[in-house]
N, C-alpha and C. Protein backbone atom coordinates (compact mmCIF):
# COMPACT_ATOMS: atom_id res chain seq x y z
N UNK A 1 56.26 -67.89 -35.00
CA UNK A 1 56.10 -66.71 -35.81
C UNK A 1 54.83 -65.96 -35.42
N UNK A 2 53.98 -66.83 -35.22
CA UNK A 2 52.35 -66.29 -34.47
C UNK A 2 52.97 -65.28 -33.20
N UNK A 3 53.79 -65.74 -32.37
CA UNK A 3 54.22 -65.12 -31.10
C UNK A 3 54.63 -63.40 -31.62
N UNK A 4 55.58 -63.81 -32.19
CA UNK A 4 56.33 -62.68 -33.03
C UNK A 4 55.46 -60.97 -33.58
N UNK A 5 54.49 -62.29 -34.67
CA UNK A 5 54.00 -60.70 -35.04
C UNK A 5 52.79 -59.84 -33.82
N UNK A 6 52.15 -60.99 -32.81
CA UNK A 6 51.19 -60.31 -32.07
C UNK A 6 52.08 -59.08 -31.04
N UNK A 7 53.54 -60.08 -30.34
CA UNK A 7 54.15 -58.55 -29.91
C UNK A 7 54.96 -57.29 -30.90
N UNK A 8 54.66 -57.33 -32.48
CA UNK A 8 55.15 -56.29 -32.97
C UNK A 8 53.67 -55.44 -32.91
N UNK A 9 52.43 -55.91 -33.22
CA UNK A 9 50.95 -54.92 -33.50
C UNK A 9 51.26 -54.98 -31.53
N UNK A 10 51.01 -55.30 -30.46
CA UNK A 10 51.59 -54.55 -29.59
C UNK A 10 52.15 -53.33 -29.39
N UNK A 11 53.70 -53.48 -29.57
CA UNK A 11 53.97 -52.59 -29.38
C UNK A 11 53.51 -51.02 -30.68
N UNK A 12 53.28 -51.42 -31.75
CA UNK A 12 52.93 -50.95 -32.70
C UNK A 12 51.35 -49.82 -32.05
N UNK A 13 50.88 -50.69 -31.54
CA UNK A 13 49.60 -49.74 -30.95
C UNK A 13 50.05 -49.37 -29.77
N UNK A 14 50.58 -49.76 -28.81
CA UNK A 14 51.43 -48.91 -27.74
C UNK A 14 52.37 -47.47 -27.86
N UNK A 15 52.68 -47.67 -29.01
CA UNK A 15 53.48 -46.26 -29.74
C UNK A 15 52.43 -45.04 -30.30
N UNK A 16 51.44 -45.61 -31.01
CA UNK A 16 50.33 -44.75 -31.43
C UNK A 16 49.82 -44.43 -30.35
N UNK A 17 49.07 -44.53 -29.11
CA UNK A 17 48.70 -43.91 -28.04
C UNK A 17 49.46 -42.98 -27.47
N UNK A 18 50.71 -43.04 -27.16
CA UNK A 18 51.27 -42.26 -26.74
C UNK A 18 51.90 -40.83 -27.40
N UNK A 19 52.09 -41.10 -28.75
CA UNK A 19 51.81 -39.89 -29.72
C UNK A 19 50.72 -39.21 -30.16
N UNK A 20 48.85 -39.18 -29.56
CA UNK A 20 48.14 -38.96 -29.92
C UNK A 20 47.84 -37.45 -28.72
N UNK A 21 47.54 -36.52 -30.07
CA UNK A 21 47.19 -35.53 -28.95
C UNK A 21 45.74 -35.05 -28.44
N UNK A 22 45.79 -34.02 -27.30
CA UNK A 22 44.13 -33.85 -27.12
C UNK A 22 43.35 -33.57 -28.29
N UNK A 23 42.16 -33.98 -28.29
CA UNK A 23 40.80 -33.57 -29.11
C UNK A 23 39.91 -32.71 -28.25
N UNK A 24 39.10 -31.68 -28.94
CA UNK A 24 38.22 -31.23 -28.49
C UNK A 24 36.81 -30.80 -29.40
N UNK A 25 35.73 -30.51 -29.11
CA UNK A 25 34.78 -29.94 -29.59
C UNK A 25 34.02 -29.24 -28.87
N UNK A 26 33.18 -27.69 -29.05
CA UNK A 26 32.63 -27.30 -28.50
C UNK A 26 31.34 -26.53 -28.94
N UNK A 27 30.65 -25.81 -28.01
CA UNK A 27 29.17 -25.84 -28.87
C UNK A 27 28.82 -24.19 -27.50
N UNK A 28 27.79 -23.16 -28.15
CA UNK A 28 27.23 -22.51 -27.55
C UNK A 28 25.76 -23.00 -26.87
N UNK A 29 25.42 -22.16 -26.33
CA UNK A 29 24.14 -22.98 -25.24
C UNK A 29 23.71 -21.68 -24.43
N UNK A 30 22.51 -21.10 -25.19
CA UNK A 30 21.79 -20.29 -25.22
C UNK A 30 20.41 -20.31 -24.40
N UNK A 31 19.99 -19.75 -22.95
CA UNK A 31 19.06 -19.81 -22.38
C UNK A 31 17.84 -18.40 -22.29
N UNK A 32 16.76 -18.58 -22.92
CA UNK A 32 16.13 -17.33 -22.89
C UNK A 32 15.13 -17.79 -21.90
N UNK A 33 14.70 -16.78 -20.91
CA UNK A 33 13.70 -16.94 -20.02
C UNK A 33 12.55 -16.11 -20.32
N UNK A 34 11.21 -16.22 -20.26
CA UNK A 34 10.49 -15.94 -21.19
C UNK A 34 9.97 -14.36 -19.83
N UNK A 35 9.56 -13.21 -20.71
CA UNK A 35 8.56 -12.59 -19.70
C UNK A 35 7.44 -12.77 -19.14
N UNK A 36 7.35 -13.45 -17.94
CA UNK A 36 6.48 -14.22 -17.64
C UNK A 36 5.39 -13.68 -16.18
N UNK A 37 4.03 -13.33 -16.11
CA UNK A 37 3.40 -13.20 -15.37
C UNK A 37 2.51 -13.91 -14.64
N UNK A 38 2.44 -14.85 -13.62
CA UNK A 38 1.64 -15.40 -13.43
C UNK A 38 1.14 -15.45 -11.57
N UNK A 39 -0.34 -15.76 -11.56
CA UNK A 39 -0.94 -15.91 -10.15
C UNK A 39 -2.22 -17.22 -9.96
N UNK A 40 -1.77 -17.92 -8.94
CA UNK A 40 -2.70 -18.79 -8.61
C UNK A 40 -2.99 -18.97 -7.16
N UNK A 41 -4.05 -20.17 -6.91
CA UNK A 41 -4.49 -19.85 -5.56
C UNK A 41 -4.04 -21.21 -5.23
N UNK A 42 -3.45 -21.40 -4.29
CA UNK A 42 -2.55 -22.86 -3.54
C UNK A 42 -3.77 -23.38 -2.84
N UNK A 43 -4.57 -24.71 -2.76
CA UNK A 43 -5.17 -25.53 -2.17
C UNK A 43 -5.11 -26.95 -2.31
N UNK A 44 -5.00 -28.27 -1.69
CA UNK A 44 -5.16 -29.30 -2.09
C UNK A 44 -6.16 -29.94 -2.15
N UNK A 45 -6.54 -30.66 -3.45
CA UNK A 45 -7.32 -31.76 -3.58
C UNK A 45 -8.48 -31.25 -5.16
N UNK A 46 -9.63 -31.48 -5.34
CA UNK A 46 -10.30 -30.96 -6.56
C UNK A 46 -11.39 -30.53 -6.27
N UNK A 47 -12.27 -29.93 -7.19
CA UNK A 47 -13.15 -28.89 -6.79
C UNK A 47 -12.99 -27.85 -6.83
N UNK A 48 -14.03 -26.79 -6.86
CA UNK A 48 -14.17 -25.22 -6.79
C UNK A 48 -13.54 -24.45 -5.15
N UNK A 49 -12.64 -23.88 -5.96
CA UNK A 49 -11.90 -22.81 -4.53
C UNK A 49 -13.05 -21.89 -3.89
N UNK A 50 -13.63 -21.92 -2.63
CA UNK A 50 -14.63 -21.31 -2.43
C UNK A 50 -14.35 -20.79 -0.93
N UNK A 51 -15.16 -19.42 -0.73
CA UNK A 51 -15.02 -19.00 1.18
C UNK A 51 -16.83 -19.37 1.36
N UNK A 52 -17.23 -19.90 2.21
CA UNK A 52 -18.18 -20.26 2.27
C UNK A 52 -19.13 -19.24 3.89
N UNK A 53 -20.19 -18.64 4.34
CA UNK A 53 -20.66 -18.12 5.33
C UNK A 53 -22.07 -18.84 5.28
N UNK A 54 -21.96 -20.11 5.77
CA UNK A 54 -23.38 -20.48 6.18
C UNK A 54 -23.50 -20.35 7.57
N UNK A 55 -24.66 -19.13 8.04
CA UNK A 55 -24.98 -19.22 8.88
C UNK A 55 -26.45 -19.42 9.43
N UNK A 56 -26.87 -20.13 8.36
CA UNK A 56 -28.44 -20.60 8.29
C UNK A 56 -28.36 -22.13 9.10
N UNK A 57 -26.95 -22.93 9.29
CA UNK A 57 -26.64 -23.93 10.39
C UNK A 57 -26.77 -23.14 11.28
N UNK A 58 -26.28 -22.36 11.89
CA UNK A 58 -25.64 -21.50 13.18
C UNK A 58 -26.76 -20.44 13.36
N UNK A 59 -27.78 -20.27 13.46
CA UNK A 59 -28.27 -18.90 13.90
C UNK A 59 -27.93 -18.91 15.13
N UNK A 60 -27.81 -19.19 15.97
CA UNK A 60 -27.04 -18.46 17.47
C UNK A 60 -25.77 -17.76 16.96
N UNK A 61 -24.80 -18.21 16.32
CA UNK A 61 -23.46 -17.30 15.84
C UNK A 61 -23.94 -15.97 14.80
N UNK A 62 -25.14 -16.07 14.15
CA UNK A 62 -25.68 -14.84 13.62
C UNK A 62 -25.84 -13.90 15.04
N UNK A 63 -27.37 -14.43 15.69
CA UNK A 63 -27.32 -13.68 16.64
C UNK A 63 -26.76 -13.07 17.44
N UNK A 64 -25.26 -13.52 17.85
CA UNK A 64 -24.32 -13.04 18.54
C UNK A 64 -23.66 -11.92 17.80
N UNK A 65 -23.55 -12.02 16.58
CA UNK A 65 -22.53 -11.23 15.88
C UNK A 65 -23.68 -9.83 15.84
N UNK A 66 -25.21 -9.95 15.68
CA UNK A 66 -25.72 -8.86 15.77
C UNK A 66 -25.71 -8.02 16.80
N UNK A 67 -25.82 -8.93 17.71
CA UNK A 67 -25.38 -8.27 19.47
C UNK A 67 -23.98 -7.45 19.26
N UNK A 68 -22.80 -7.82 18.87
CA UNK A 68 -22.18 -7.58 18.86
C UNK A 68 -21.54 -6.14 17.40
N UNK A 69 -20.33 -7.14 17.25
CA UNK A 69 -19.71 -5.43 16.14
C UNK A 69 -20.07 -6.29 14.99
N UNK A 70 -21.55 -7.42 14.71
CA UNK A 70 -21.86 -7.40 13.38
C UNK A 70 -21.06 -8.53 12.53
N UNK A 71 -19.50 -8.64 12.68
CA UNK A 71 -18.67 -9.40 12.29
C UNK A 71 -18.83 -10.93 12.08
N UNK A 72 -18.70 -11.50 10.77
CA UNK A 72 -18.77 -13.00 10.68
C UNK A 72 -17.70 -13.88 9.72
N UNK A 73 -17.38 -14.64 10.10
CA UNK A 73 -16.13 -15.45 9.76
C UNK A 73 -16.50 -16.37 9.08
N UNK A 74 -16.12 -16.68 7.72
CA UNK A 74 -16.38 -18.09 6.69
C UNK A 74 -16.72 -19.29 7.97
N UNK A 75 -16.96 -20.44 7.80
CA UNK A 75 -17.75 -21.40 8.17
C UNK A 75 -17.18 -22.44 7.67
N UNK A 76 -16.64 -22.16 6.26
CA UNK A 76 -16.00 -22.84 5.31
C UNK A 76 -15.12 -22.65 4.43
N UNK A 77 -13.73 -23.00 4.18
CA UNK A 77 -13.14 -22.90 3.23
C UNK A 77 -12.33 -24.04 1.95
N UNK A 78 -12.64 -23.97 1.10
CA UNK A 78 -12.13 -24.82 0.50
C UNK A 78 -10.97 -24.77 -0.64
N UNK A 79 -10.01 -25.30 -0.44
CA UNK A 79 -9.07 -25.35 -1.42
C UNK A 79 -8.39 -23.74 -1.29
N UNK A 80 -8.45 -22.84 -0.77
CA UNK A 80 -8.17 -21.60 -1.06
C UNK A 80 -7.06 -21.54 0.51
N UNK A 81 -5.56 -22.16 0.09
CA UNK A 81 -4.55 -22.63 1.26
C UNK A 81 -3.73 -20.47 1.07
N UNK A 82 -3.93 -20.48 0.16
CA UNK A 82 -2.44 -18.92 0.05
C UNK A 82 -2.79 -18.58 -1.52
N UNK A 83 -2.58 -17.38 -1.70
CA UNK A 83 -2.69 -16.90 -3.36
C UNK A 83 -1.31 -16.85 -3.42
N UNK A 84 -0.69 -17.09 -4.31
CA UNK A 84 0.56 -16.55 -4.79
C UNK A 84 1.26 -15.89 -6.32
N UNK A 85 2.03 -15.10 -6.51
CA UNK A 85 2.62 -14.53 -7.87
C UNK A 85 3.49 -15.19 -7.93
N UNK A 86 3.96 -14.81 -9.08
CA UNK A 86 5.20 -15.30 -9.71
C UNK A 86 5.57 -13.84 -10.97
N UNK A 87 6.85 -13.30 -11.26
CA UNK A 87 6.60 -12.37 -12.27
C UNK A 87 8.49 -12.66 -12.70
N UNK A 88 9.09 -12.79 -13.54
CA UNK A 88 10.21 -13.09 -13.94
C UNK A 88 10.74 -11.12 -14.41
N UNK A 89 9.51 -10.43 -15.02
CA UNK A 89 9.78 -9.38 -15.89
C UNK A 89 10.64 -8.31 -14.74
N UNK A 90 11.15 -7.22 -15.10
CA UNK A 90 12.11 -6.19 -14.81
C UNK A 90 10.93 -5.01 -14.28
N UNK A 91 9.63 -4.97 -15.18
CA UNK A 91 8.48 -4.03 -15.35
C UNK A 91 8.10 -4.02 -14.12
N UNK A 92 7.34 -2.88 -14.34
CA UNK A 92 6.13 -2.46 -12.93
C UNK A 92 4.76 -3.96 -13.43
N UNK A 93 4.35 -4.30 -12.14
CA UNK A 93 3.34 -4.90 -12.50
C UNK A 93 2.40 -4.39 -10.96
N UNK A 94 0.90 -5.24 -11.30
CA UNK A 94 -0.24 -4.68 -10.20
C UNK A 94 -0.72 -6.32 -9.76
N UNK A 95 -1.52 -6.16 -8.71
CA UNK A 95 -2.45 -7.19 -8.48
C UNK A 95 -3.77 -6.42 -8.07
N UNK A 96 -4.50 -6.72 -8.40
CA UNK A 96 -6.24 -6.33 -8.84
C UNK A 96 -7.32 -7.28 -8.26
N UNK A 97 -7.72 -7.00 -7.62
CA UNK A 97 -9.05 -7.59 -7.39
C UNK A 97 -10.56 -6.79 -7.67
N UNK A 98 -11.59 -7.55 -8.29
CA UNK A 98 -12.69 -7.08 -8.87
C UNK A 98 -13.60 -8.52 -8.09
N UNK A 99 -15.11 -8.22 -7.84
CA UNK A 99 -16.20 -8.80 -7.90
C UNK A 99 -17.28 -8.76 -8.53
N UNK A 100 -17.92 -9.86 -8.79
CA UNK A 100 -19.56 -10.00 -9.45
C UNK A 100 -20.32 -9.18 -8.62
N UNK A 101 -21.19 -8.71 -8.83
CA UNK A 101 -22.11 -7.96 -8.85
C UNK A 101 -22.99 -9.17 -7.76
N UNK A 102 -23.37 -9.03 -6.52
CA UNK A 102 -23.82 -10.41 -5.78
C UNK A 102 -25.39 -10.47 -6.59
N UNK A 103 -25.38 -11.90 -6.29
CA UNK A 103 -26.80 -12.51 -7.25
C UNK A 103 -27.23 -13.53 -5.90
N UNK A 104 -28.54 -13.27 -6.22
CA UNK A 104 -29.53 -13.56 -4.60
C UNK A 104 -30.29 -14.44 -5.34
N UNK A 105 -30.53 -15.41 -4.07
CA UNK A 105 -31.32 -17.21 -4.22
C UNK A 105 -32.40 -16.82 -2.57
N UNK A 106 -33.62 -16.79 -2.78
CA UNK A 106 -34.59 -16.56 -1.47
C UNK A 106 -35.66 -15.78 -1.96
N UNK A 107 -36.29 -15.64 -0.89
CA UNK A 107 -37.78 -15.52 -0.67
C UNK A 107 -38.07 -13.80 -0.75
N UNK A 108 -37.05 -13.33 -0.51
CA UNK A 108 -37.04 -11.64 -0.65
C UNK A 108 -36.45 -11.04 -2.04
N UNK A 109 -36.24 -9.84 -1.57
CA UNK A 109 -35.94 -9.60 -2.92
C UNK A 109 -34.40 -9.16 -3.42
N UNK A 110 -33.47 -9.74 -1.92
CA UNK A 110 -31.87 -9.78 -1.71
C UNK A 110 -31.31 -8.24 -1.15
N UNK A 111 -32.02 -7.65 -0.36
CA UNK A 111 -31.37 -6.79 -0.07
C UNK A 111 -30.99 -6.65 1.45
N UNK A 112 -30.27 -5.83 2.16
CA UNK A 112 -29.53 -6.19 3.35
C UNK A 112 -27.89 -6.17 3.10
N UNK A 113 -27.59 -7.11 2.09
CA UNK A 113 -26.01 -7.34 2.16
C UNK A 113 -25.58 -6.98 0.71
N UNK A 114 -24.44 -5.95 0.51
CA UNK A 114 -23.92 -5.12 -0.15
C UNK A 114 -22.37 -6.11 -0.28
N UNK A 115 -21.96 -6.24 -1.64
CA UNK A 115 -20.44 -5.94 -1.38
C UNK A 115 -19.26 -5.28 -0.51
N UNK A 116 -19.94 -4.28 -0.80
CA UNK A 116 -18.81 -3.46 0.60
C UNK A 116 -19.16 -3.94 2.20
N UNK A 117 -20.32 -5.06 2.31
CA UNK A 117 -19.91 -5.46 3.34
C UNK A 117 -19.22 -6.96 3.80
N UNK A 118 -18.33 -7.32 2.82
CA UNK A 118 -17.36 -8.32 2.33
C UNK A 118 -16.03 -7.55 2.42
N UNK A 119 -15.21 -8.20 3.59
CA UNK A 119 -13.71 -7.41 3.69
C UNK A 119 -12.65 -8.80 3.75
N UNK A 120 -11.56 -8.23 3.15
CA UNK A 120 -10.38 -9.32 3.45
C UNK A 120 -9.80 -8.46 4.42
N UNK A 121 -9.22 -8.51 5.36
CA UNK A 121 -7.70 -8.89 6.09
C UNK A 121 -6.83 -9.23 6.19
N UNK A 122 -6.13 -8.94 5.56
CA UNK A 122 -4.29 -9.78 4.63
C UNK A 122 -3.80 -10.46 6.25
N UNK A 123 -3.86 -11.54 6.50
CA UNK A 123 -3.44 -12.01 7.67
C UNK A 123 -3.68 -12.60 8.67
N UNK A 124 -5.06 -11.84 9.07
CA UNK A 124 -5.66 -11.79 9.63
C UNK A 124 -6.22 -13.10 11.03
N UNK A 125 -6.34 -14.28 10.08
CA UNK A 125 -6.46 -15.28 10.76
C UNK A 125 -5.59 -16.50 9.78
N UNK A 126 -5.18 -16.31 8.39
CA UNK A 126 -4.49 -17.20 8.40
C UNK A 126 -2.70 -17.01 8.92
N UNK A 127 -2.78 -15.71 9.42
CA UNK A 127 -1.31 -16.23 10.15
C UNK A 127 -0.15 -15.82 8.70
N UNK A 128 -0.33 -15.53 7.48
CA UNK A 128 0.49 -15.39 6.37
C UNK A 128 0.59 -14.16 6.30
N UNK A 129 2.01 -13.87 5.96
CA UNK A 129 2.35 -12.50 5.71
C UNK A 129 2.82 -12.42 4.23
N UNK A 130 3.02 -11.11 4.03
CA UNK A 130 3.84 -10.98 2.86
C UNK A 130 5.24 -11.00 2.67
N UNK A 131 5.45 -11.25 1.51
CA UNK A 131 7.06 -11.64 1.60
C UNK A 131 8.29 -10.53 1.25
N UNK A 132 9.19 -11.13 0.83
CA UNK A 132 10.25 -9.77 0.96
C UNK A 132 10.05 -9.14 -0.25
N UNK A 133 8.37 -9.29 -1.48
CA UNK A 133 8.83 -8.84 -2.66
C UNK A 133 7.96 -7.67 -2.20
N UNK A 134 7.08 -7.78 -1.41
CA UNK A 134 6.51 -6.26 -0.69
C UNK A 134 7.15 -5.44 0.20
N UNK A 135 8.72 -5.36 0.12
CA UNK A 135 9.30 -4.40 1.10
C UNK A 135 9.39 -2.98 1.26
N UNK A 136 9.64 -2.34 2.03
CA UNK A 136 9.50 -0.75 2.23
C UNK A 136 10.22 0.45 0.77
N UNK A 137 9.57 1.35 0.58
CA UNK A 137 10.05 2.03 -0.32
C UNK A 137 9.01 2.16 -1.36
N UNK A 138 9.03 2.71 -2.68
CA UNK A 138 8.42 3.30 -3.11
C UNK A 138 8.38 2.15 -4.56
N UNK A 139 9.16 1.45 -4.56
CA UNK A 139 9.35 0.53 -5.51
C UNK A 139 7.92 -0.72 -5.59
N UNK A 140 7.77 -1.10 -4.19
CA UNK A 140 6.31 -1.92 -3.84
C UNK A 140 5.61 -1.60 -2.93
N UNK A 141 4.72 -2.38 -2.85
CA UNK A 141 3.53 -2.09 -1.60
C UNK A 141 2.24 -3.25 -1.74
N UNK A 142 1.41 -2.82 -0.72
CA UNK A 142 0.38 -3.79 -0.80
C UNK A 142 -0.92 -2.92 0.35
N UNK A 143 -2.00 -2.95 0.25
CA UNK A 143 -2.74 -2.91 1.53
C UNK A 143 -3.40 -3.80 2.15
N UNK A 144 -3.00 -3.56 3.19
CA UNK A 144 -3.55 -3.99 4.64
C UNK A 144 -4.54 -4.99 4.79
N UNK A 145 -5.70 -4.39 3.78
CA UNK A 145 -7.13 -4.60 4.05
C UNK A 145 -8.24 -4.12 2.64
N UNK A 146 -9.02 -4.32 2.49
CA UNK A 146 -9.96 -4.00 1.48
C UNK A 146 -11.44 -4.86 1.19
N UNK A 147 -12.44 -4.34 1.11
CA UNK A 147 -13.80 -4.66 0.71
C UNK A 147 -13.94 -4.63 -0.45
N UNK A 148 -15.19 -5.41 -0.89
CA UNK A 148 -14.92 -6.05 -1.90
C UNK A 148 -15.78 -5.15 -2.86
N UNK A 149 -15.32 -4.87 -4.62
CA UNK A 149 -15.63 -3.95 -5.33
C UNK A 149 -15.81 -4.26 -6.98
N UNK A 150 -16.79 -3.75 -7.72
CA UNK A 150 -17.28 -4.34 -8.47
C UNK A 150 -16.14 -3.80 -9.69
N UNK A 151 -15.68 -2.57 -8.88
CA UNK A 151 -14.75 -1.91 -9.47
C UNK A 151 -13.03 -2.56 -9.35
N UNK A 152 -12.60 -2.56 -10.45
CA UNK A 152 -11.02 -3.43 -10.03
C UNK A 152 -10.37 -2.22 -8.97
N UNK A 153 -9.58 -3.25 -7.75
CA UNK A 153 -8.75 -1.96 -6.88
C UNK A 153 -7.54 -2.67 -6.81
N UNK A 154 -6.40 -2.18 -6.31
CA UNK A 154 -5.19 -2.37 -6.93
C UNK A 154 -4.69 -2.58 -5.63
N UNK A 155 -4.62 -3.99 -4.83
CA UNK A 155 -4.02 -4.41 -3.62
C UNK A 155 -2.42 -5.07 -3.65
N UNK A 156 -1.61 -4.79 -4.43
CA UNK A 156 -0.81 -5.07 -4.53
C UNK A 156 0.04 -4.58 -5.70
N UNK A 157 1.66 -4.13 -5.80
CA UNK A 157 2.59 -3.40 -6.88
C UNK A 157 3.86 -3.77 -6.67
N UNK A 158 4.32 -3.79 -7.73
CA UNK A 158 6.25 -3.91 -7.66
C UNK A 158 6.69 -3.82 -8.83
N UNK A 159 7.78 -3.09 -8.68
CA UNK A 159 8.64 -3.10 -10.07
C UNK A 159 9.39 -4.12 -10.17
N UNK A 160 9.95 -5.17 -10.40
CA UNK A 160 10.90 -6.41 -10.66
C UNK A 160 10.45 -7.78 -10.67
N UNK A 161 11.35 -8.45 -10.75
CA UNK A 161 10.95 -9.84 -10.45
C UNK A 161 10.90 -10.26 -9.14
N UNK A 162 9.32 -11.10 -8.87
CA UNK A 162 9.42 -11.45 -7.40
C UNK A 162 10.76 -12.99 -7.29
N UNK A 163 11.73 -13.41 -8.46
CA UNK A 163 12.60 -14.56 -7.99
C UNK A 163 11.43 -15.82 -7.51
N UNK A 164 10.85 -16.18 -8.27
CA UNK A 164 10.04 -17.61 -7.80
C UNK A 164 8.49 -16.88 -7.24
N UNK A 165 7.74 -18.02 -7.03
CA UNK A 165 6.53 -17.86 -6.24
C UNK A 165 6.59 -17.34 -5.17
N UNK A 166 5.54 -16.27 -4.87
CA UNK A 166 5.41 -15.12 -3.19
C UNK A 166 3.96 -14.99 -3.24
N UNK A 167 3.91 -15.55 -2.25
CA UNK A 167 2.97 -15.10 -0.91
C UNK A 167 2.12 -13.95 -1.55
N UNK A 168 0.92 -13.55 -1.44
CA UNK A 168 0.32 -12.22 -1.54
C UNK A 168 -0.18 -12.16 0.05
N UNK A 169 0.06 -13.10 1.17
CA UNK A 169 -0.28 -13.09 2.80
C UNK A 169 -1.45 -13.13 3.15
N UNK A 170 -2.32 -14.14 2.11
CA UNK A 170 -3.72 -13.81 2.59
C UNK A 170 -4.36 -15.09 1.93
N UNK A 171 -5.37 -15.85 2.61
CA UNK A 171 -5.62 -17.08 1.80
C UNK A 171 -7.83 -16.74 2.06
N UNK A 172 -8.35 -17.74 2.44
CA UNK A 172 -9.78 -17.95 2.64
C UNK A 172 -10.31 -17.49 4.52
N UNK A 173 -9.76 -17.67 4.78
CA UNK A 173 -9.62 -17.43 6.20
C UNK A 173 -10.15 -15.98 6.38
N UNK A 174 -8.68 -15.10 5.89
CA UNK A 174 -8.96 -13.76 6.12
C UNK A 174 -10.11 -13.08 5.27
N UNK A 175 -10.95 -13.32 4.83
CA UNK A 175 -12.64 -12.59 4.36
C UNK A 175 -12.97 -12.90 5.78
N UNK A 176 -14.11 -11.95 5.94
CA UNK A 176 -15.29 -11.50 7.09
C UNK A 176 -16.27 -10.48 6.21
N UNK A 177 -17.77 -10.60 7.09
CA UNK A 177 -18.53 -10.27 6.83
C UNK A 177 -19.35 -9.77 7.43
N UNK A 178 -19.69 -8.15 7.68
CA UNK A 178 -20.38 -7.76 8.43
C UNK A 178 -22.27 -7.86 8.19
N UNK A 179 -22.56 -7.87 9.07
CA UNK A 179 -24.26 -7.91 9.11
C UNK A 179 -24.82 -6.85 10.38
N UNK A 180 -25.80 -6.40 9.68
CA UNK A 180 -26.49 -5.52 10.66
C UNK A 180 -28.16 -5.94 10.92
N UNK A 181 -28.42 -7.24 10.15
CA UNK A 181 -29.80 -7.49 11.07
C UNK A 181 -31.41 -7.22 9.56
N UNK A 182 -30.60 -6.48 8.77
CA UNK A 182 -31.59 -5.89 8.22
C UNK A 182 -31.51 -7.29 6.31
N UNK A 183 -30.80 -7.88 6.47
CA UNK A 183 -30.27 -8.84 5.52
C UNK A 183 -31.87 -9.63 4.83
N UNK A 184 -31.57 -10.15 4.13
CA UNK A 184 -33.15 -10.98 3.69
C UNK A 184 -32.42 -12.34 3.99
N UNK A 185 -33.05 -13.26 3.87
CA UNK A 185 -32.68 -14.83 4.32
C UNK A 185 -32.64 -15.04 2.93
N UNK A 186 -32.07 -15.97 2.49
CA UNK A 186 -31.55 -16.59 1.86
C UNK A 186 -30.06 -16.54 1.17
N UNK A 187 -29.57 -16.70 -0.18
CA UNK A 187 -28.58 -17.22 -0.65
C UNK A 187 -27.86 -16.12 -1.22
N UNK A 188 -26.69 -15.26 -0.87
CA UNK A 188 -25.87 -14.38 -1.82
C UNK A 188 -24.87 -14.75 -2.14
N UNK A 189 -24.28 -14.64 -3.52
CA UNK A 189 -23.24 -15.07 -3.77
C UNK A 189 -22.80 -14.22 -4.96
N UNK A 190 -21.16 -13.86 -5.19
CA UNK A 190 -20.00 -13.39 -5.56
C UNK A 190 -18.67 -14.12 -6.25
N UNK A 191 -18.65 -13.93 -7.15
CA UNK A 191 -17.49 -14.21 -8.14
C UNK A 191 -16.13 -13.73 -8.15
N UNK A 192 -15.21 -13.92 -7.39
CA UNK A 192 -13.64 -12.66 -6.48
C UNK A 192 -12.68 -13.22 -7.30
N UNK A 193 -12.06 -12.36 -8.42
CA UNK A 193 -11.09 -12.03 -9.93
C UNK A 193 -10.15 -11.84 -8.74
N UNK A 194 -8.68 -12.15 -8.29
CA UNK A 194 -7.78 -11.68 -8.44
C UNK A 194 -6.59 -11.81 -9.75
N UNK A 195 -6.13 -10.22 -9.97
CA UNK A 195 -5.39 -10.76 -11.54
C UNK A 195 -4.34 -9.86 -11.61
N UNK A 196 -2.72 -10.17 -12.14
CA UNK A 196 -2.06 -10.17 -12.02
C UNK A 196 -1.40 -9.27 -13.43
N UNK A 197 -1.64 -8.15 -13.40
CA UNK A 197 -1.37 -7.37 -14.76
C UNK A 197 -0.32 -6.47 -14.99
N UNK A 198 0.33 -6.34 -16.28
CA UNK A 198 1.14 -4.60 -16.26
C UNK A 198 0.46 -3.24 -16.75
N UNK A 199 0.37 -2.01 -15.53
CA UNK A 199 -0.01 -1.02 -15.74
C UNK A 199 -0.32 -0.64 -17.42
């Protein structure tokens, strides 16, 4: 009789499966992406991002550059690999760069070297370009080149989203620094804002 009733709940649940129909449930799933502006400077490891011109090691590479067109190349760079944006928004946005006012460490009384004789070169020697969110037309742009200003100047524009992190084509490398001889010895130094705003 044991035999009996286990093949009637058998087939008994064999019949219920096969009369059971689909189930479903479902749900909405809502993604907002936020308007988002942002810029940082790509380097590895810790510490202060810095372009460094010691040429108080090197006076022969001073001297040469006076002989010459004046021109001098960091010595040092640290942590400062590529700047890059990021902008998700539809809007016009800018990139801006401003400097400190240079503040002098020495025996004189810091005069000789001016801001404006501090230039970047988008390229220049690190070999980086800009990417496709600076393309031709009236929509973006960028310049070339620029010295450095206490006043904000506007090296970079676009209306849209750059789609992920881009390049601004310019890292520690490309600063140079002209000298003409007339400089005081010792220590100048500069505070360089790049910032990432809407008009």
């Amino acid at each position: 009789m044991r035999r009996i009733v286990r093949l009637t709940l058998a087939c008994a649940t064999a019949c219920l499966l096969a009369t059971a129909t689909a189930q479903s449930a479902s749900h909405s799933l809502s993604m907002r992406i936020p308007d988002y502006l942002g810029i940082r400077i790509v380097g590895p490891g810790a510490g202060p991002r810095a372009v460094t011109f010691d040429y108080a090691s090197d006076p022969d590479a001073f001297a040469a550059a006076l002989q010459g067109d004046g021109r001098l190349l960091p010595t040092a760079v640290n942590r400062f690999d590529d700047i890059q944006v990021n902008a998700t928004r539809n809007g016009r946005w800018n990139v801006t760069v401003v400097a400190t006012p240079l503040a002098y460490a020495g025996g004189g009384s810091g005069e000789g070297l001016a801001l404006g004789d501090i230039r970047v070169v988008r390229g220049a020697r690190s070999g980086l370009t800009q990417t496709a969110i600076f393309g031709p037309g009236n929509s973006a742009g960028y310049v070339a080149s620029w010295v450095l200003s206490a006043a904000p100047q506007r090296i970079a524009f676009r209306n849209g989203s750059t789609q992920g992190w881009k390049s601004l084509g310019f890292n520690g490398l490309d600063y140079e620094i002209t000298v003409d001889g007339d400089e005081d010895a010792g220590t100048f130094t500069t505070t360089v804002t790049y910032q990432l705003t809407t008009p």
